[in-house]
C-alpha atoms as a PDB file:
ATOM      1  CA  UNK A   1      22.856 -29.548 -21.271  1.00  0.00           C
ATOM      2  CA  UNK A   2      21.664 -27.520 -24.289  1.00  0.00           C
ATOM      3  CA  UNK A   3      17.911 -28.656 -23.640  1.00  0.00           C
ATOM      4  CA  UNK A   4      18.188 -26.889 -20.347  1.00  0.00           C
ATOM      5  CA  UNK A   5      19.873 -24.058 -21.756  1.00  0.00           C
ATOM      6  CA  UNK A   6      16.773 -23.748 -24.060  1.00  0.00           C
ATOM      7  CA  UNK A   7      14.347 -24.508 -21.744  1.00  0.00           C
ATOM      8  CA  UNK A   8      16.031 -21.537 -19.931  1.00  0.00           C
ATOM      9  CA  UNK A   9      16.321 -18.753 -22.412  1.00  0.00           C
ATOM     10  CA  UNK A  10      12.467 -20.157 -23.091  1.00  0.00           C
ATOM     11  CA  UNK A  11      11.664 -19.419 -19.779  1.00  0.00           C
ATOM     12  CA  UNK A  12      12.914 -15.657 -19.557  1.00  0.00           C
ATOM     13  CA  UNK A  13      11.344 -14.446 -22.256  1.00  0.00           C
ATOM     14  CA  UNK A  14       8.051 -16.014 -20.888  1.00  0.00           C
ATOM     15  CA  UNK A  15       8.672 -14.380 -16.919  1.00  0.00           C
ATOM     16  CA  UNK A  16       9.482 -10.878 -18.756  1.00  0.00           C
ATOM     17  CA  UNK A  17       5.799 -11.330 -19.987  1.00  0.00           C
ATOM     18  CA  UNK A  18       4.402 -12.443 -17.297  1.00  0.00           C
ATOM     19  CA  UNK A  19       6.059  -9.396 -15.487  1.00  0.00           C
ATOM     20  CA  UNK A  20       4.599  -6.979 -17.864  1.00  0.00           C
ATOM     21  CA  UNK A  21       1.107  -8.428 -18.014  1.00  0.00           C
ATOM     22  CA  UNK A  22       0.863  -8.140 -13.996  1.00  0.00           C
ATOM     23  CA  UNK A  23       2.163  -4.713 -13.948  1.00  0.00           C
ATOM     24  CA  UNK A  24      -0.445  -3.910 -16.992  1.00  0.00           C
ATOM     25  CA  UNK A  25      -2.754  -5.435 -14.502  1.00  0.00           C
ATOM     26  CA  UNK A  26      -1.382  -3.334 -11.738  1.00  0.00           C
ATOM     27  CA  UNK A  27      -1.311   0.134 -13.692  1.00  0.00           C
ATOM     28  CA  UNK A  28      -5.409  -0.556 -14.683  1.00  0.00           C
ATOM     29  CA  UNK A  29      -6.392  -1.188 -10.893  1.00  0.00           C
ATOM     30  CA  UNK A  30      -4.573   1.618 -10.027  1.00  0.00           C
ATOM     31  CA  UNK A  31      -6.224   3.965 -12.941  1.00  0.00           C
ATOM     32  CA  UNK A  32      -9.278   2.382 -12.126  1.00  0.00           C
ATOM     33  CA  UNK A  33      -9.249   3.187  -8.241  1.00  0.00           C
ATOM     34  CA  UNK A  34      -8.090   6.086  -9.284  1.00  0.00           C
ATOM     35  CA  UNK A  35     -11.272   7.068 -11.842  1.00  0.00           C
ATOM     36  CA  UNK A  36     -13.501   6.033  -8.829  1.00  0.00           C
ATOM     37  CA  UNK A  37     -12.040   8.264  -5.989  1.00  0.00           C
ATOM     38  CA  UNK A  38     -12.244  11.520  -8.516  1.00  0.00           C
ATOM     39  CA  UNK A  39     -15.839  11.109  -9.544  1.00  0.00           C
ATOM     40  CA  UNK A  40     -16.669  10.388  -5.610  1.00  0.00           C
ATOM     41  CA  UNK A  41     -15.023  13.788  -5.127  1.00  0.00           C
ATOM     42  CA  UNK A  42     -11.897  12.158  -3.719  1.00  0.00           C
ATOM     43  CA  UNK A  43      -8.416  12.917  -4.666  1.00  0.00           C
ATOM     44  CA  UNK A  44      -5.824  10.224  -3.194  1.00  0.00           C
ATOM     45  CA  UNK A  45      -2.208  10.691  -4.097  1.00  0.00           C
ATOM     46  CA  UNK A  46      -0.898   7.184  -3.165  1.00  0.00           C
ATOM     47  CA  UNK A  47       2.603   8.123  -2.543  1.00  0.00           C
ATOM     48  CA  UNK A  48       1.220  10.821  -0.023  1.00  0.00           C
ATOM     49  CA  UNK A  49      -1.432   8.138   1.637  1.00  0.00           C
ATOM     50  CA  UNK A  50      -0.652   4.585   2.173  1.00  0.00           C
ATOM     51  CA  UNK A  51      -2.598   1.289   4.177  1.00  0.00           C
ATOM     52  CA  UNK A  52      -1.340   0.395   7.463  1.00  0.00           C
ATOM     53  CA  UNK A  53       0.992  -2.234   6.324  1.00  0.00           C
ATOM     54  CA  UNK A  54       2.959  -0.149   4.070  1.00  0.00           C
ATOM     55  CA  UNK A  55       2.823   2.457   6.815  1.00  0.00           C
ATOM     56  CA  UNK A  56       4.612  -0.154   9.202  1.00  0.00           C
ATOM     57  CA  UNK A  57       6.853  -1.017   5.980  1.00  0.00           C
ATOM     58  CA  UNK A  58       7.863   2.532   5.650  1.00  0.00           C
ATOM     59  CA  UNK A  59       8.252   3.218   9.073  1.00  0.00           C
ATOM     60  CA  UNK A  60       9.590   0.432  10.545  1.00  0.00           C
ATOM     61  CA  UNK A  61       6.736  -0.064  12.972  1.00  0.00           C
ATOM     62  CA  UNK A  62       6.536  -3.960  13.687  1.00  0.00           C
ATOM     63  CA  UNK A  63       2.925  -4.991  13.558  1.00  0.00           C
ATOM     64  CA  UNK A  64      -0.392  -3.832  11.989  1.00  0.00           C
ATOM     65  CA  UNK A  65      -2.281  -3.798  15.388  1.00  0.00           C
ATOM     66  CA  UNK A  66       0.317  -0.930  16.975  1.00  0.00           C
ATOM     67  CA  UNK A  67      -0.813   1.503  13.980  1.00  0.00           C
ATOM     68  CA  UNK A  68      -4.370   0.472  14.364  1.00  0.00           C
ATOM     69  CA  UNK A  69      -3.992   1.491  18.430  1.00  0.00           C
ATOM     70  CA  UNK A  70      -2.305   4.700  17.703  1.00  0.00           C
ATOM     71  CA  UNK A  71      -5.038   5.815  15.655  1.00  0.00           C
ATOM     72  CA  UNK A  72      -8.033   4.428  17.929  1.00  0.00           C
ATOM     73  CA  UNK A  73      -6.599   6.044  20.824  1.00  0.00           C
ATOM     74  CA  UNK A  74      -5.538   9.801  18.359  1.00  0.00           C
ATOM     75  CA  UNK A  75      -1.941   9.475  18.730  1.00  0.00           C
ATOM     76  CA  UNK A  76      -2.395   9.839  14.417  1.00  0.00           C
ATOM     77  CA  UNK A  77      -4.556  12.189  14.228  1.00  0.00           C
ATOM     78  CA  UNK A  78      -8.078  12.135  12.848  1.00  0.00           C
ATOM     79  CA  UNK A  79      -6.929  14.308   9.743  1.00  0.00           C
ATOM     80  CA  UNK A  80      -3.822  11.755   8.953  1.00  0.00           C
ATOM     81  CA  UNK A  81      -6.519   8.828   8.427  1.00  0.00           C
ATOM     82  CA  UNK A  82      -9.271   8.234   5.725  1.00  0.00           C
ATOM     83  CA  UNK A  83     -11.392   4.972   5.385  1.00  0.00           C
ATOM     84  CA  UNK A  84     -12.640   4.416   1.897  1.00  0.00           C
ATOM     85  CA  UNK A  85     -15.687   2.558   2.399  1.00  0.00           C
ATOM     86  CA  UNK A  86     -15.967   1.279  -1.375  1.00  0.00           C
ATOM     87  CA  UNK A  87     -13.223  -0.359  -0.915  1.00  0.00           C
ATOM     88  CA  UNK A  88     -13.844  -3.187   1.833  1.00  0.00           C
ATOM     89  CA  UNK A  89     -13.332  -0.221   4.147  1.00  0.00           C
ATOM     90  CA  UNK A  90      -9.845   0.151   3.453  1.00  0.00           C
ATOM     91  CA  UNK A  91      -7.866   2.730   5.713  1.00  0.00           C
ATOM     92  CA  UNK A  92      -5.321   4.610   4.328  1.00  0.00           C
ATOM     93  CA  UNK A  93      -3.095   6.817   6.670  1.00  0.00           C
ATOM     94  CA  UNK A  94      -1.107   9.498   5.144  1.00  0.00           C
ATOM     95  CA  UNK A  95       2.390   8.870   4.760  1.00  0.00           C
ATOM     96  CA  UNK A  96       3.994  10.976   7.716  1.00  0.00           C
ATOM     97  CA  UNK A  97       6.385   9.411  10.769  1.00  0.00           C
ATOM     98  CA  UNK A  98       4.739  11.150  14.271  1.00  0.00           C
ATOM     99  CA  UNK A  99       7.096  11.961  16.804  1.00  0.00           C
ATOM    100  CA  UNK A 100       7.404   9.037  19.232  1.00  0.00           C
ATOM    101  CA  UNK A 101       6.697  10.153  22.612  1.00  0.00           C
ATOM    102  CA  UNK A 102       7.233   7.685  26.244  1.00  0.00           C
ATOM    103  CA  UNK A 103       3.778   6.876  25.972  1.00  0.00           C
ATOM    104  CA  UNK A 104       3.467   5.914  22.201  1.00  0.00           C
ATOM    105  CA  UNK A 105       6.148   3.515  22.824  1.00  0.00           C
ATOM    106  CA  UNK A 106       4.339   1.604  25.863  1.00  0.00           C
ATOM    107  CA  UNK A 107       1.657   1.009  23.329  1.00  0.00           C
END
């Protein structure tokens, strides 16, 4: 039993790294994408725009193709939605829940 309490407090110390070294990897995307969107002349607060998925997420829509109707067809407008081409033309939608009409919900 004290091998696998060993092999335990081992273990945490080693997750707690691995944790940090992912969100180090996280924070330098992030600074990078960042760096790139300025010196295109694009300023993207990431808490104000978010992808479709974490738009559903947030909003408790249930699937990825509703969002991606609703903006085909306008219900989000034009102005709510950006596509960042550099990035595998990634569309981000800014982070705002549209009033649900009859007709947005047959969609």
């Amino acid at each position: 039993m004290v091998v696998e309490g060993d092999n335990q407090m081992k273990a945490m110390p080693d997750l707690a790294q691995e944790i940090e070294r992912l969100l180090a990897g996280a924070d330098a995307a992030i600074k990078e994408a960042t760096n790139y969107l300025i010196s295109q002349g694009e300023v993207v607060d990431l808490a104000e725009w978010v992808t479709i998925k974490e738009y559903c997420h947030r909003f408790q829509v249930k699937n990825v193709e509703t969002v991606v109707n609703w903006i085909n067809r306008g219900i989000i407008p034009a102005e709510n939605v950006r596509t960042i081409e550099e990035f595998n033309n990634t569309r981000l939608i800014k982070a705002v829940p549209f009033k649900k009409t009859a007709a947005t919900l047959r969609s």
